[in-house]
C-alpha atoms as a PDB file:
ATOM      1  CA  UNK A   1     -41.231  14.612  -5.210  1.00  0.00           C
ATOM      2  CA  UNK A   2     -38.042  15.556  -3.160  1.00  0.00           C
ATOM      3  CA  UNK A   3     -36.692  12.531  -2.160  1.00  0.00           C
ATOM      4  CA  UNK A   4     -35.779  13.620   1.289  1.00  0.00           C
ATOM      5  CA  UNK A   5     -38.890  14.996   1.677  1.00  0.00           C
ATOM      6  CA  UNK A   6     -40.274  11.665   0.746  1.00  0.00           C
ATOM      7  CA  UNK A   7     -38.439   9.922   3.314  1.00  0.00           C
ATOM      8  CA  UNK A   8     -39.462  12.242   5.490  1.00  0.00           C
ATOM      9  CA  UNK A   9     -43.274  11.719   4.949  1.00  0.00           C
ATOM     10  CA  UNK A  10     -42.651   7.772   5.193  1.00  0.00           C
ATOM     11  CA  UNK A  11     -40.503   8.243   8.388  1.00  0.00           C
ATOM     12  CA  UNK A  12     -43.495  10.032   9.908  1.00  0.00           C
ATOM     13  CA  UNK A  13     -46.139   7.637   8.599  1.00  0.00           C
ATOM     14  CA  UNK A  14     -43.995   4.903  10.771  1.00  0.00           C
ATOM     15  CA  UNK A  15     -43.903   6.685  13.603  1.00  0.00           C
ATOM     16  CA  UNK A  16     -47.588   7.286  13.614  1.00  0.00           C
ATOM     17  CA  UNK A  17     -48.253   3.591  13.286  1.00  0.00           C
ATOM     18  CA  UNK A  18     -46.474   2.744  16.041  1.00  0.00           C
ATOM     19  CA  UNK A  19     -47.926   5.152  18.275  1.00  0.00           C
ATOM     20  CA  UNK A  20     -51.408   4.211  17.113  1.00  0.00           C
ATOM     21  CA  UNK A  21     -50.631   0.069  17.486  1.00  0.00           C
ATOM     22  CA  UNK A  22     -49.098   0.598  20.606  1.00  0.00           C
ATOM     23  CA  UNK A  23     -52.071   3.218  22.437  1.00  0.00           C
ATOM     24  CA  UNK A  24     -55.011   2.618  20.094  1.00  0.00           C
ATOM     25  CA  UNK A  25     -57.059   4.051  17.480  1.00  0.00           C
ATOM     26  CA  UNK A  26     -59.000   6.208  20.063  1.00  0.00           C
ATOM     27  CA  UNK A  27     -55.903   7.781  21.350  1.00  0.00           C
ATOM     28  CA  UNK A  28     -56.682  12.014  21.766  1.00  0.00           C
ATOM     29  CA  UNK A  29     -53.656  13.445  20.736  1.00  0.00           C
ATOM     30  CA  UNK A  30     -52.395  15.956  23.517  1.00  0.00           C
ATOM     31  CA  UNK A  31     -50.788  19.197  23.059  1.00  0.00           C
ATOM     32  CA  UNK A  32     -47.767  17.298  24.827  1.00  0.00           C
ATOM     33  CA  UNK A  33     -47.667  14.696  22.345  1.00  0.00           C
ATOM     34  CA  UNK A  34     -47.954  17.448  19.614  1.00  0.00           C
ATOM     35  CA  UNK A  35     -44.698  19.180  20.508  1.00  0.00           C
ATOM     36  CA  UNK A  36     -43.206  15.612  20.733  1.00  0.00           C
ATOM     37  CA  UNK A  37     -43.923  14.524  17.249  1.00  0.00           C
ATOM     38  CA  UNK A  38     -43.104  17.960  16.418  1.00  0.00           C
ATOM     39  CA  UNK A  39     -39.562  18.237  17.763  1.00  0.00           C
ATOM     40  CA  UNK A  40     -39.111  14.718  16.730  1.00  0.00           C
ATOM     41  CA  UNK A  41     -39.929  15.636  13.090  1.00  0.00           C
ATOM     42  CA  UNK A  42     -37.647  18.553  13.269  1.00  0.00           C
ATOM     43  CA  UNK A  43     -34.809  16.369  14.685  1.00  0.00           C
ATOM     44  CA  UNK A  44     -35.307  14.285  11.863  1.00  0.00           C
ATOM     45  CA  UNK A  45     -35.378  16.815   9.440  1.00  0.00           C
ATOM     46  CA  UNK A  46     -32.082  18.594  10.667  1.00  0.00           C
ATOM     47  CA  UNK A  47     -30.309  15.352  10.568  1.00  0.00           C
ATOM     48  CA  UNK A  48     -31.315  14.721   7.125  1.00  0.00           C
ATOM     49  CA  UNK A  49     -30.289  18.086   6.113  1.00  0.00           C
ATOM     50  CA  UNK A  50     -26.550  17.310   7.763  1.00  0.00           C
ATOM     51  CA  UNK A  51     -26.632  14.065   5.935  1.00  0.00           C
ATOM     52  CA  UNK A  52     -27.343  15.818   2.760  1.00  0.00           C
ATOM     53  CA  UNK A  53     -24.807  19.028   3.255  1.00  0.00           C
ATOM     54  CA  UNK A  54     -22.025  16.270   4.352  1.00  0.00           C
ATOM     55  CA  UNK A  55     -22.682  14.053   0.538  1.00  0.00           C
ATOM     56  CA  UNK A  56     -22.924  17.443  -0.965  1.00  0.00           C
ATOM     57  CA  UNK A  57     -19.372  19.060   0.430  1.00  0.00           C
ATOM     58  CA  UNK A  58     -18.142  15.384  -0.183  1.00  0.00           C
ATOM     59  CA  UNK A  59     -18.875  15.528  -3.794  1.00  0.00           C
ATOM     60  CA  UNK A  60     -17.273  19.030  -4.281  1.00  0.00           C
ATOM     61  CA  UNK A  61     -13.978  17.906  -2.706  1.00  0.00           C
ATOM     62  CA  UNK A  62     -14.195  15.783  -5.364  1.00  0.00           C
ATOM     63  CA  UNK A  63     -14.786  17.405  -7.843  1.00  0.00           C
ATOM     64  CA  UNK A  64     -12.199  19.737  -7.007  1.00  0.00           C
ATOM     65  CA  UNK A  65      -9.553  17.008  -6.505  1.00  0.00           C
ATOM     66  CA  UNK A  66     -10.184  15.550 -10.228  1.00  0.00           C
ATOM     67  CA  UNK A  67     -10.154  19.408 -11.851  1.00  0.00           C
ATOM     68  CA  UNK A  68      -7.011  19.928 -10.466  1.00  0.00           C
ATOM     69  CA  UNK A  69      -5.800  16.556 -11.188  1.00  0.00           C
ATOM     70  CA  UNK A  70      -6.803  16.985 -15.206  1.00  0.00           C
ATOM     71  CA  UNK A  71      -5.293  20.517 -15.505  1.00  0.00           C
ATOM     72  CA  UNK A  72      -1.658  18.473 -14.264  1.00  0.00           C
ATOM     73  CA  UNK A  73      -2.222  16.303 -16.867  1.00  0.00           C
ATOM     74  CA  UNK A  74      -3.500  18.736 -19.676  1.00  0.00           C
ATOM     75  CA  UNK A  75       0.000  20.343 -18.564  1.00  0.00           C
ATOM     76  CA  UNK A  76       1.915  17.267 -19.170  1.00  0.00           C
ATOM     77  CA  UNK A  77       0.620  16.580 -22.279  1.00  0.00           C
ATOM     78  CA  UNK A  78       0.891  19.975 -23.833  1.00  0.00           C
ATOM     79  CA  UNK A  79       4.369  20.332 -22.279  1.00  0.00           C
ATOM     80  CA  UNK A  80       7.351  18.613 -24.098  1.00  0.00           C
ATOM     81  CA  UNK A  81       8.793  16.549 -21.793  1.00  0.00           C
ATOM     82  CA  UNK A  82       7.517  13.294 -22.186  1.00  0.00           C
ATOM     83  CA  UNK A  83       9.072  13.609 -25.508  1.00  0.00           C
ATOM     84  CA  UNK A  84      12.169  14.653 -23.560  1.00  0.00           C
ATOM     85  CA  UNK A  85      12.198  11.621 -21.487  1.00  0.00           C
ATOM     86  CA  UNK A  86      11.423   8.805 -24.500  1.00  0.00           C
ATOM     87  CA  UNK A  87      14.696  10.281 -26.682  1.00  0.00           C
ATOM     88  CA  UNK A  88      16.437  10.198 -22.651  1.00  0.00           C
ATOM     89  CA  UNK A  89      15.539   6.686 -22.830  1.00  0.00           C
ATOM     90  CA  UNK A  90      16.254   5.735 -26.350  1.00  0.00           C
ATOM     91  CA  UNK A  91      19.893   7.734 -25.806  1.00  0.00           C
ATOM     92  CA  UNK A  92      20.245   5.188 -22.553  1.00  0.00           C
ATOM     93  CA  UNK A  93      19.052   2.051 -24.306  1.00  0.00           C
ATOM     94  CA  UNK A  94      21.632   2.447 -27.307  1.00  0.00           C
ATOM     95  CA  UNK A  95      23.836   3.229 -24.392  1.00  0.00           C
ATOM     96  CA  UNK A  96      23.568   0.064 -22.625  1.00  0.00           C
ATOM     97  CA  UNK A  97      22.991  -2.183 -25.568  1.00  0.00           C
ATOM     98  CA  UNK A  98      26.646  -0.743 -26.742  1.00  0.00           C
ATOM     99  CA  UNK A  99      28.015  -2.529 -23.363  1.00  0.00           C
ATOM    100  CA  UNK A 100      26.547  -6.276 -24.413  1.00  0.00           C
ATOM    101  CA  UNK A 101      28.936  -8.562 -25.683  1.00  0.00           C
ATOM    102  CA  UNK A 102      28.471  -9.111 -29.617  1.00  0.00           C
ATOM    103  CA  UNK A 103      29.550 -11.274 -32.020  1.00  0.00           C
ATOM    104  CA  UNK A 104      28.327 -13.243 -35.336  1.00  0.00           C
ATOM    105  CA  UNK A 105      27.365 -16.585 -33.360  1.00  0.00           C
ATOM    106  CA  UNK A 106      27.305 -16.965 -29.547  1.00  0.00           C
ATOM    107  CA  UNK A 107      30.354 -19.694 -30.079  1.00  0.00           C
ATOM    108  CA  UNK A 108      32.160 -16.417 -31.571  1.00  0.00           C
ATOM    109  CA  UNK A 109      30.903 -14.580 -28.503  1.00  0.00           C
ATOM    110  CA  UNK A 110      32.193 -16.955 -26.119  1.00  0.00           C
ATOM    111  CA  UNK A 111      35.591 -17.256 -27.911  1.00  0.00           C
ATOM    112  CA  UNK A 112      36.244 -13.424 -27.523  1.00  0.00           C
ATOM    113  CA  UNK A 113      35.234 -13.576 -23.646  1.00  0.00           C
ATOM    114  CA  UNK A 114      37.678 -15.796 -23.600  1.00  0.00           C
ATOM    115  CA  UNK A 115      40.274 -14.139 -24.719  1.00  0.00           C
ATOM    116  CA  UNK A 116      39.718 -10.605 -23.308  1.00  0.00           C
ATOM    117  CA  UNK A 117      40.029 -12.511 -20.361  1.00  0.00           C
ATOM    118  CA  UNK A 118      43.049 -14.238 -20.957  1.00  0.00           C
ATOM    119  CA  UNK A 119      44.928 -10.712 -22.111  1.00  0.00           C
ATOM    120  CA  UNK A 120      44.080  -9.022 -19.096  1.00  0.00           C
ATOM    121  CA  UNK A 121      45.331 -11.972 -16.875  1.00  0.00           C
ATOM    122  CA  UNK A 122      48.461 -11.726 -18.944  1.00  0.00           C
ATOM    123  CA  UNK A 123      48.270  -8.067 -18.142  1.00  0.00           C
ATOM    124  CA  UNK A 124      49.456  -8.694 -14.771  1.00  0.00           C
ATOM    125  CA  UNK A 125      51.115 -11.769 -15.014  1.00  0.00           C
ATOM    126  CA  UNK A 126      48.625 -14.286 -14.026  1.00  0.00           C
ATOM    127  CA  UNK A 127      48.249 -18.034 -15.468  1.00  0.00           C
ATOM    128  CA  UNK A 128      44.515 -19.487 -15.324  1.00  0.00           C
ATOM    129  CA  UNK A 129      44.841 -23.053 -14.221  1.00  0.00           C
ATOM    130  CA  UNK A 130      41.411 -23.175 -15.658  1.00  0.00           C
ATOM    131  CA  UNK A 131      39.202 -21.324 -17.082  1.00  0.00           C
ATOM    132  CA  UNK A 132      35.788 -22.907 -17.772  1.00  0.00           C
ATOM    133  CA  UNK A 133      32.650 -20.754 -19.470  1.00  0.00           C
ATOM    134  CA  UNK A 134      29.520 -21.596 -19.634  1.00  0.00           C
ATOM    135  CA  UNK A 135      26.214 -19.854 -21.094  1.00  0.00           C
ATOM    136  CA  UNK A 136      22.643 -19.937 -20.231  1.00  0.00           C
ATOM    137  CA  UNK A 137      19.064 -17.625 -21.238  1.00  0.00           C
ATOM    138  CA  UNK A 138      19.064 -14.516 -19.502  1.00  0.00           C
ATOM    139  CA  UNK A 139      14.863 -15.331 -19.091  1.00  0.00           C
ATOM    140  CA  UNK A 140      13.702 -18.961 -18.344  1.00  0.00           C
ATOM    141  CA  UNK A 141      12.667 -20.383 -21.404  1.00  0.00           C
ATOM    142  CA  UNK A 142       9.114 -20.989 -19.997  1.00  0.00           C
ATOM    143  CA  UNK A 143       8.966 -16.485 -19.867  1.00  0.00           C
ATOM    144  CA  UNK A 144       9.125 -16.559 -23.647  1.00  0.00           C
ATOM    145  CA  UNK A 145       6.306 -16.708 -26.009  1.00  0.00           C
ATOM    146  CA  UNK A 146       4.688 -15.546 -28.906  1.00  0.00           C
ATOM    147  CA  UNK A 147       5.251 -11.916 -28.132  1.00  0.00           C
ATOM    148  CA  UNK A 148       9.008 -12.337 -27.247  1.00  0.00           C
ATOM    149  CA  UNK A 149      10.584 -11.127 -23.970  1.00  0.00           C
ATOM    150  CA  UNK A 150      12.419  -8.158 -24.073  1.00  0.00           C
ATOM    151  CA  UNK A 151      15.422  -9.885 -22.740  1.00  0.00           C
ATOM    152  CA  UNK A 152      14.496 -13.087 -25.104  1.00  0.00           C
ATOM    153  CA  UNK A 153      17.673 -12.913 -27.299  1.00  0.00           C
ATOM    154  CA  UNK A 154      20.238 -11.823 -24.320  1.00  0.00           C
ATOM    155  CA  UNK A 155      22.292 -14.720 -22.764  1.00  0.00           C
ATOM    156  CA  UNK A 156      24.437 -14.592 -19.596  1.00  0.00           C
ATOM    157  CA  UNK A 157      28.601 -16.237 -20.030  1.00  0.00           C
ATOM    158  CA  UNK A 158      29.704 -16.820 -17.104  1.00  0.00           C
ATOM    159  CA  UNK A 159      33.498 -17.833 -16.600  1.00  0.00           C
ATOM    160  CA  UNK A 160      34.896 -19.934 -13.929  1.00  0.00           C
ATOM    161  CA  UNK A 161      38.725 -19.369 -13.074  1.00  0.00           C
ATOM    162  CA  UNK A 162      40.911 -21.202 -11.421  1.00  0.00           C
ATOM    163  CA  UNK A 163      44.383 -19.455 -10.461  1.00  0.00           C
ATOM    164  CA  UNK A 164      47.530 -18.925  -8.314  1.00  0.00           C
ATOM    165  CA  UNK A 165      47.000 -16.149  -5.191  1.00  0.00           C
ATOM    166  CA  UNK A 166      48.581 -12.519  -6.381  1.00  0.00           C
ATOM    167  CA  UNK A 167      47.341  -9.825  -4.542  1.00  0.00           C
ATOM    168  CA  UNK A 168      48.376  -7.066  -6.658  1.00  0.00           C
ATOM    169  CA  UNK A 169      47.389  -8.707  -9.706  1.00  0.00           C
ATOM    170  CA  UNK A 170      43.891  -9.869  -8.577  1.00  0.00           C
ATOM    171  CA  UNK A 171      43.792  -6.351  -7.811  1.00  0.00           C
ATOM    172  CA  UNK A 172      44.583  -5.086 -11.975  1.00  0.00           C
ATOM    173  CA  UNK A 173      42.097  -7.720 -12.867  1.00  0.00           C
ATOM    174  CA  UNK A 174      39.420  -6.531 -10.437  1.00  0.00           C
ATOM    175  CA  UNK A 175      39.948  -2.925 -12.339  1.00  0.00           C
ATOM    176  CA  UNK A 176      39.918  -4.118 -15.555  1.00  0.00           C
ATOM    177  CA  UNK A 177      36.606  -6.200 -15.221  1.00  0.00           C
ATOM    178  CA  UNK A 178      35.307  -2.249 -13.986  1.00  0.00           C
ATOM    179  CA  UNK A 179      36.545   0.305 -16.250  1.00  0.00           C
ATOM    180  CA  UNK A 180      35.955  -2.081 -19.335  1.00  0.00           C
ATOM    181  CA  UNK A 181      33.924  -1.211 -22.120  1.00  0.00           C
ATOM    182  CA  UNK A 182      31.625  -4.206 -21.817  1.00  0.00           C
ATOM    183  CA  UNK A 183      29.091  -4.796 -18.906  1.00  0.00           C
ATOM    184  CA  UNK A 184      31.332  -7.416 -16.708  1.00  0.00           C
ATOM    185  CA  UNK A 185      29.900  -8.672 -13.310  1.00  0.00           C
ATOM    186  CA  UNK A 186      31.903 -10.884 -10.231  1.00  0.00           C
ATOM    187  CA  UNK A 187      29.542 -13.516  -9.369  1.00  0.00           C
ATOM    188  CA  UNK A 188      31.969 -14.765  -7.016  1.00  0.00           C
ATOM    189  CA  UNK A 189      35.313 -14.377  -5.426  1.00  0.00           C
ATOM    190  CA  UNK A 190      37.441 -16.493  -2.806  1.00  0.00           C
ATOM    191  CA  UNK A 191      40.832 -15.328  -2.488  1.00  0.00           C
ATOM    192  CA  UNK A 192      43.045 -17.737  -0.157  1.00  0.00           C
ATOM    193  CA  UNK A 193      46.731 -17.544   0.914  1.00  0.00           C
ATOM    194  CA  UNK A 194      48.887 -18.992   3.246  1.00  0.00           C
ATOM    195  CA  UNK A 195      49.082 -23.270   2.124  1.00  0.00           C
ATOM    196  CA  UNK A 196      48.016 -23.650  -1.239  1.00  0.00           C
ATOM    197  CA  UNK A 197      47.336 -19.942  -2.053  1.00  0.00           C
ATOM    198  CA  UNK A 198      45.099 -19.265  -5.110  1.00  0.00           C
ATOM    199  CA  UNK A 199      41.988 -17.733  -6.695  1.00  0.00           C
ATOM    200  CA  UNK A 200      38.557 -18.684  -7.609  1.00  0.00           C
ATOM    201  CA  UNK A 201      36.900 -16.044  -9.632  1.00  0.00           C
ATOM    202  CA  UNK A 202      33.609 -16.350 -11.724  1.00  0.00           C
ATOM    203  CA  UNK A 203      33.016 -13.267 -14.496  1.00  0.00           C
ATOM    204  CA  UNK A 204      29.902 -12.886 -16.512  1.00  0.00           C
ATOM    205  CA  UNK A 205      29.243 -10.764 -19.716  1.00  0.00           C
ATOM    206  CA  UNK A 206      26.126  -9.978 -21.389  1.00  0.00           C
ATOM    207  CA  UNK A 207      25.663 -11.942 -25.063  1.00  0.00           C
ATOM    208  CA  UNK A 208      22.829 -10.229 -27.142  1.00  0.00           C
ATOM    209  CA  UNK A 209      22.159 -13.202 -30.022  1.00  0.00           C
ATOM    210  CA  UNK A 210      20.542 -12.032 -33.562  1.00  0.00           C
ATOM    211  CA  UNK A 211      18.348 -15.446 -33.723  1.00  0.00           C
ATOM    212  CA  UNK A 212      16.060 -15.821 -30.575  1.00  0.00           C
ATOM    213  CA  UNK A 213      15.833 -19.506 -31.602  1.00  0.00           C
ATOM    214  CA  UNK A 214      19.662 -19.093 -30.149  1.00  0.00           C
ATOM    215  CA  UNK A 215      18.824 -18.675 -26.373  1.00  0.00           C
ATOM    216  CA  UNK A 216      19.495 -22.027 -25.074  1.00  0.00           C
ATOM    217  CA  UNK A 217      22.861 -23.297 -23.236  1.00  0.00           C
ATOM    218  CA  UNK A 218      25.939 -23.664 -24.806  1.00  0.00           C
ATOM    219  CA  UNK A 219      26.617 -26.781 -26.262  1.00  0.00           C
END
């Protein structure tokens, strides 16, 4: 059976109870109460039938939504571009992997920080009164795991300097740290003049280790 028009016959069945417990078995059903139960049954059929057109018109909006949705991705997948976009990506990782700072051993690494420091400073005629490095995990140790980190085997050198105030050297420093070939970040900068003028400048590079087992701090 239909199920609406099985709701329909219980509905009815309900109402007829009540109107029986609440005037009596004996009750002679009037030509006014016919039209009554009448109209109420049609109300109750008309709603039912709104109900039903509303689910229907909301499960073709659906269905229409996930069609069109499919042929996108049919088109995606027969076009070429994904393929496009994973040799983009490889081109840019080999691109960015080219500006970490390499070397045999991260003491080897630090060393030639170090000095491509120091020969830009001597670029522009600047002394370091110190110049301190330091070099820690790019990812807490507690991120790696079995499955390594993508970032595992990357560590970050950071290099404190210490130096006398020159404007227009700080300035040829600054440049070199941005056109260089190697990814080079200022973590910091205070530049003071006037009594006791000088410079307080921390670099970092980027050290990508062969050995994982390599990640922890300098020592």
């Amino acid at each position: 059976m239909n199920p609406a028009l099985e709701t329909l016959r219980l509905r009815m069945q309900e109402i007829r109870a009540q109107i029986l417990d609440r005037f009596g078995h004996d009750l002679v059903v009037t030509d006014r109460l016919k039209v009554m139960l009448t109209g109420a049954a049609i109300i109750l059929i008309f709603s039912l039938l709104l109900g039903l057109n509303s689910f229907v018109d909301g499960l073709e909006t659906r269905h229409t939504r996930v069609q069109v949705d499919l042929e996108r991705l049919r088109e995606q997948i027969e076009a070429s571009s994904w393929q496009d976009r994973k040799s983009e990506s490889q081109v840019l990782k080999s691109i960015l992997e080219e500006r970490l700072w390499t070397a045999p051993t991260p003491g080897l690494a630090e060393a030639g920080f170090e000095r491509w420091l120091r020969d830009r400073l001597m670029e522009h005629r600047m002394e370091p009164q110190q110049l301190q490095i330091r070099r820690v995990p790019v990812t807490p140790q507690a991120e790696t795991s079995a499955d390594q980190h993508p970032l595992a085997n990357v560590q970050r050198m950071t290099v404190k300097i210490l130096m006398p105030f020159d404007q227009s050297g700080l300035i040829g420093f600054l440049e070199n740290i941005a056109t260089g070939e190697k990814s080079l970040v200022v973590d910091r900068l205070i530049a003071r003049s006037g009594r006791n003028p000088r410079i307080e400048l921390d670099v970092s590079a980027f050290y990508r280790s062969q050995d994982p087992a390599s990640t922890g701090g300098a020592p």
